[in-house]
Protein backbone atom coordinates (compact mmCIF):
# COMPACT_ATOMS: atom_id res chain seq x y z
CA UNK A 1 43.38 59.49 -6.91
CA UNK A 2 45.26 62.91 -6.24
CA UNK A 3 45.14 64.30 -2.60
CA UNK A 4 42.46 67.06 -3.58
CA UNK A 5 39.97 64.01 -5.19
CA UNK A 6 40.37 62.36 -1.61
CA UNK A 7 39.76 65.26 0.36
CA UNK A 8 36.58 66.30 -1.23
CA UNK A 9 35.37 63.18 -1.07
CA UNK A 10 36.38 63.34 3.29
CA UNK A 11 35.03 66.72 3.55
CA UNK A 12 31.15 65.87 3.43
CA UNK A 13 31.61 62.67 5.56
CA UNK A 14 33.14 64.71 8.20
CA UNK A 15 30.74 67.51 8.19
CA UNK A 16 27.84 64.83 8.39
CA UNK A 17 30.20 62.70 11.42
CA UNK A 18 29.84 66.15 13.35
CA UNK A 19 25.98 65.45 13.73
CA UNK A 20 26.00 64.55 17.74
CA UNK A 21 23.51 67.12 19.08
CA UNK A 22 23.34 65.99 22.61
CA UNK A 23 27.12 66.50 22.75
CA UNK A 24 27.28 69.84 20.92
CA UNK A 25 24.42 70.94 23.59
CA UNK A 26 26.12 69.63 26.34
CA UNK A 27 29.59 71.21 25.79
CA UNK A 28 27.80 74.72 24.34
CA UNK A 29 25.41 74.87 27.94
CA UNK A 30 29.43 74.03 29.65
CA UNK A 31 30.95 76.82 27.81
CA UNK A 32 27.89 79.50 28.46
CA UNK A 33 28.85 79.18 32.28
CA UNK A 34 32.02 79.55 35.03
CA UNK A 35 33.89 78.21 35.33
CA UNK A 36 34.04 75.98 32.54
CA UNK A 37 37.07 74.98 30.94
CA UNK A 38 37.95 72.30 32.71
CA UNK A 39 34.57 70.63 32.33
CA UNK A 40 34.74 71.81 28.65
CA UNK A 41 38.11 70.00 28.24
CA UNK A 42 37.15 66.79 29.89
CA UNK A 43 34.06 66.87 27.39
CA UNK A 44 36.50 67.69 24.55
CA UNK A 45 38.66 64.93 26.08
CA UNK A 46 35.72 62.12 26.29
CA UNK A 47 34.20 62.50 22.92
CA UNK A 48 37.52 62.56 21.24
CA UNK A 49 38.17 59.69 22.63
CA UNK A 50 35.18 57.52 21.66
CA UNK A 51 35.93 58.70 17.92
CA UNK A 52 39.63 57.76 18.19
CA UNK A 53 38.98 54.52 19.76
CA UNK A 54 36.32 53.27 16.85
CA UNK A 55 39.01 55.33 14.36
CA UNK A 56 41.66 53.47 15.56
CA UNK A 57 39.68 49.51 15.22
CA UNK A 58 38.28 50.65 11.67
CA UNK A 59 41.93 51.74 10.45
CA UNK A 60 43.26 49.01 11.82
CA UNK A 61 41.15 46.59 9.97
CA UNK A 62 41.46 48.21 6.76
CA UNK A 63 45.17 48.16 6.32
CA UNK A 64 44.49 43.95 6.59
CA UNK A 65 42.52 44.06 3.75
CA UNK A 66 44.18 43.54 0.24
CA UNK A 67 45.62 45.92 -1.53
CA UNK A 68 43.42 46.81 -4.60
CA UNK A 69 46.46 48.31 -6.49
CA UNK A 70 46.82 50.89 -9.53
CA UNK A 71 43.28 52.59 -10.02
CA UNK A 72 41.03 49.75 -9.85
CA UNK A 73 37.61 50.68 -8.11
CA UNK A 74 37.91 49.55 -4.41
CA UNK A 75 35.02 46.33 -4.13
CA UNK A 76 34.81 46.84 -0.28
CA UNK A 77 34.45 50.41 0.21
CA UNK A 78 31.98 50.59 -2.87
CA UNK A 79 29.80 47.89 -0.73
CA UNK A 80 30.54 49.86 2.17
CA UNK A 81 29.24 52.66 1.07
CA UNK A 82 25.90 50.84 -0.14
CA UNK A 83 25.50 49.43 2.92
CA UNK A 84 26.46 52.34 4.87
CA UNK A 85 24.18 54.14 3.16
CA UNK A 86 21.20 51.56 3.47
CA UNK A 87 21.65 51.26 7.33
CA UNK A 88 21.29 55.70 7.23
CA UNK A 89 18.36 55.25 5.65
CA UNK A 90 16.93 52.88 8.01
CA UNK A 91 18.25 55.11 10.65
CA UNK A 92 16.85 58.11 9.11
CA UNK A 93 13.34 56.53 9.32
CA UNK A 94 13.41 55.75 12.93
CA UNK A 95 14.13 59.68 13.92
CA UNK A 96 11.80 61.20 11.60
CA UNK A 97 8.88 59.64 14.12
CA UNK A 98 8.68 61.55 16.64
CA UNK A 99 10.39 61.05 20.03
CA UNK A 100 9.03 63.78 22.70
CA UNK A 101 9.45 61.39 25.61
CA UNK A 102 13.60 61.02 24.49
CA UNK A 103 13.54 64.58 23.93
CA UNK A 104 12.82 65.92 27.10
CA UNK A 105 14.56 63.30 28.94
CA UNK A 106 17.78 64.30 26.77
CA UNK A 107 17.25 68.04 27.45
CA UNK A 108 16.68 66.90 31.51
CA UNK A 109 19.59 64.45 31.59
CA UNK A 110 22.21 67.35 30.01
CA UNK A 111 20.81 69.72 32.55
CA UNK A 112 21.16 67.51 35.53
CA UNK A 113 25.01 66.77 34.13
CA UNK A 114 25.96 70.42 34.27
CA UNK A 115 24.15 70.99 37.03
CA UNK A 116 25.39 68.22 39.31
CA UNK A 117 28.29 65.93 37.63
CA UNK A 118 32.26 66.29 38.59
CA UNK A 119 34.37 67.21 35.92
CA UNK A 120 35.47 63.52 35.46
CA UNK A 121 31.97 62.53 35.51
CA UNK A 122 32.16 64.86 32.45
CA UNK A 123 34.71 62.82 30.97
CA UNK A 124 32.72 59.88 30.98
CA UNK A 125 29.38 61.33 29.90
CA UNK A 126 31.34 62.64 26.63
CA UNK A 127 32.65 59.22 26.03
CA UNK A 128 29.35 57.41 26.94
CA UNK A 129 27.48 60.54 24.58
CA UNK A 130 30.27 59.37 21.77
CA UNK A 131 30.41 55.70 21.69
CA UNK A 132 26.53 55.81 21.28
CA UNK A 133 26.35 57.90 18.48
CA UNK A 134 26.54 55.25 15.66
CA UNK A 135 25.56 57.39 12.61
CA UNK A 136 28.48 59.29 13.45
CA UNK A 137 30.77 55.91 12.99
CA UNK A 138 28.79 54.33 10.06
CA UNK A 139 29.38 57.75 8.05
CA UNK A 140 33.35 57.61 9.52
CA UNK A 141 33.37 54.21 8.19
CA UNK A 142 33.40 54.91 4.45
CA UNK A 143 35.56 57.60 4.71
CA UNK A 144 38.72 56.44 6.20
CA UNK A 145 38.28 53.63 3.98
CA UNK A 146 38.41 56.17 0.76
CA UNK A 147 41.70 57.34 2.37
CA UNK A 148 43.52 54.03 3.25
CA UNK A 149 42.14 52.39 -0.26
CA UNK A 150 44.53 55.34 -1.86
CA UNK A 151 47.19 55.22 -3.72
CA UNK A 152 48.57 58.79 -1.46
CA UNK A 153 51.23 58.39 1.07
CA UNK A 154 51.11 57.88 4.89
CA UNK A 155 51.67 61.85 5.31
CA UNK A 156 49.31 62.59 3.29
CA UNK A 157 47.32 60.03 4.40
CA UNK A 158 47.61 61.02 7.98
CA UNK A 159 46.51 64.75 7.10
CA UNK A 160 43.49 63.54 6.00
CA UNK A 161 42.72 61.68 8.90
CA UNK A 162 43.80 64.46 11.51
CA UNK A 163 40.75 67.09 8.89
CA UNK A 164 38.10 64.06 8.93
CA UNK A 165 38.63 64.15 12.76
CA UNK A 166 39.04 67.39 13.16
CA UNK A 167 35.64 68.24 11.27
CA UNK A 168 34.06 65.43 13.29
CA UNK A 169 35.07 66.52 16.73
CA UNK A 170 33.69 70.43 16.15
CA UNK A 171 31.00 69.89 18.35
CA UNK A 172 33.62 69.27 21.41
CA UNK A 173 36.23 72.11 19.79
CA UNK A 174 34.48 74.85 18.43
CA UNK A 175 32.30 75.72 21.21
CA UNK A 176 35.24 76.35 23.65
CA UNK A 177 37.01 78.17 21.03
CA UNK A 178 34.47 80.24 20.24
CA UNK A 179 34.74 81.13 23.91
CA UNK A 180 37.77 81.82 24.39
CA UNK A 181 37.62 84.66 21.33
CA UNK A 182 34.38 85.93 21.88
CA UNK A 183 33.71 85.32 25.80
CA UNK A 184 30.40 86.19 27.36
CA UNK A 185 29.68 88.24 24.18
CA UNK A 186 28.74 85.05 22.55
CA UNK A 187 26.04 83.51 25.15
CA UNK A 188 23.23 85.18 23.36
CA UNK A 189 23.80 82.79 19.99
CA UNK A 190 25.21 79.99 22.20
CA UNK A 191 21.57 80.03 24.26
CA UNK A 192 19.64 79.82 20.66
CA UNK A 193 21.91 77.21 19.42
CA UNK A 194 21.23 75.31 22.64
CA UNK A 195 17.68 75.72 22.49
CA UNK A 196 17.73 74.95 18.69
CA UNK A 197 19.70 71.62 18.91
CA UNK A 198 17.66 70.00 21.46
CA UNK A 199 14.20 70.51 20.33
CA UNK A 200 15.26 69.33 16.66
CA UNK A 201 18.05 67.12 17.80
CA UNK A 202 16.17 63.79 16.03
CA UNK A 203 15.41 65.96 13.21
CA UNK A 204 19.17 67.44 12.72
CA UNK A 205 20.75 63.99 12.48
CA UNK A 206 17.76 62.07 10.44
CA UNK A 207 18.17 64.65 7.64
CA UNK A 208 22.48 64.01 7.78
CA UNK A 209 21.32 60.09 7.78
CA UNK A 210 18.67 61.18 4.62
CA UNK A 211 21.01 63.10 2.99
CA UNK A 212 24.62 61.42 3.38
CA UNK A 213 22.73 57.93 2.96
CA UNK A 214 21.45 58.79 -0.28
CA UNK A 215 25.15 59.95 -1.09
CA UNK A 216 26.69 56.81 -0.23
CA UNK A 217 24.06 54.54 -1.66
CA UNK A 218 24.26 56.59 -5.23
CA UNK A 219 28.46 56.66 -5.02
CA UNK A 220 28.24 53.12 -4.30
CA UNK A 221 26.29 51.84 -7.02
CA UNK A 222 27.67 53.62 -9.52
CA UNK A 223 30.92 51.92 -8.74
CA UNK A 224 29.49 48.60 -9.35
């Protein structure tokens, strides 16, 4: 598979990784304020981390695995992707009920952290925020198992990692950056993004599990 057939199969995966609403609130309500970019770093720094942590295990494990050589169809990832894409449905299911008691205390608890917390508190809420988003890890799954199952080199290899990650992180990177090039002109859309995320945060990320699920189930069974 050519670089370009890899990469379009990354991009979607990484768009749906970037799903993690209470983080993208937490670092956009960080950003809207001052000072901030030291909290907004830490953030950046604690949810990068959970993502390169899990990265790191899942890569890790996948280079064990056999090669599958020439252009054969990859048995594990193809399962992978079935099951991946079973366990987003069954995720998918559980946020479509509603959850107003989670809500609010989500909206309270992001508050209180910008309100109250340290910025290494920060650092540890972003981390804590990460490591618990497991749709986010379940869609990472298939994908860096697309890229170590081809036949492309570790460069290229590498440069799709750093654009899965780098699409999966936006909700830590883009906010601050957005910042920094539009300043306070900016707080207007940040405040209805804000407001947007957290009273359809269960809805936001159980249409990416509907959605990407049904992707992954499909490209899975028609690999079998």
């Amino acid at each position: 598979m050519t670089f370009l057939g890899v990469l379009w199969q990354v991009i979607p995966l990484g768009i749906a990784a970037a799903f993690t609403p209470s983080l993208l609130a937490l670092q956009i309500l960080i950003v809207s304020g001052d000072p901030w970019r030291k909290r907004a770093l830490a953030v950046a720094v604690g949810g990068s981390a959970a993502f390169v942590l899990v990265g790191f295990l899942l890569l890790v494990g996948f280079r064990q695995l056999p090669d599958i050589g020439g252009d054969l169809i990859d048995p594990f990832g193809t399962w992978l992707r079935i099951v991946a894409g079973l366990a987003l449905w069954l995720a998918a299911a559980y946020l479509f009920r509603p959850h107003p008691a989670l809500q609010a205390r989500a909206e309270h608890d992001i508050g209180g952290y910008v309100a109250h917390a340290s910025t290494w508190v920060f650092l540890g809420i972003a981390f804590a925020l990460s490591i618990k988003d497991v749709s986010s890890f379940i869609v990472l799954a298939p994908a860096l198992r697309t890229i170590t199952a081809s036949r492309l080199n570790d460069a290229e290899q590498a440069a799709l990692v750093v654009i899965l990650y780098a699409l999966a992180l936006s909700p830590v990177l883009l906010p601050p950056a957005l910042r920094l090039l539009f300043g306070h002109r900016i707080d207007a859309a940040f405040k209805a993004v804000y407001r947007f995320t957290l009273v359809h945060q269960f809805q936001l990320v159980g249409s990416m599990a509907a959605i990407v699920g049904g992707y992954l189930l499909i490209s899975g069974i028609v690999r079998l």
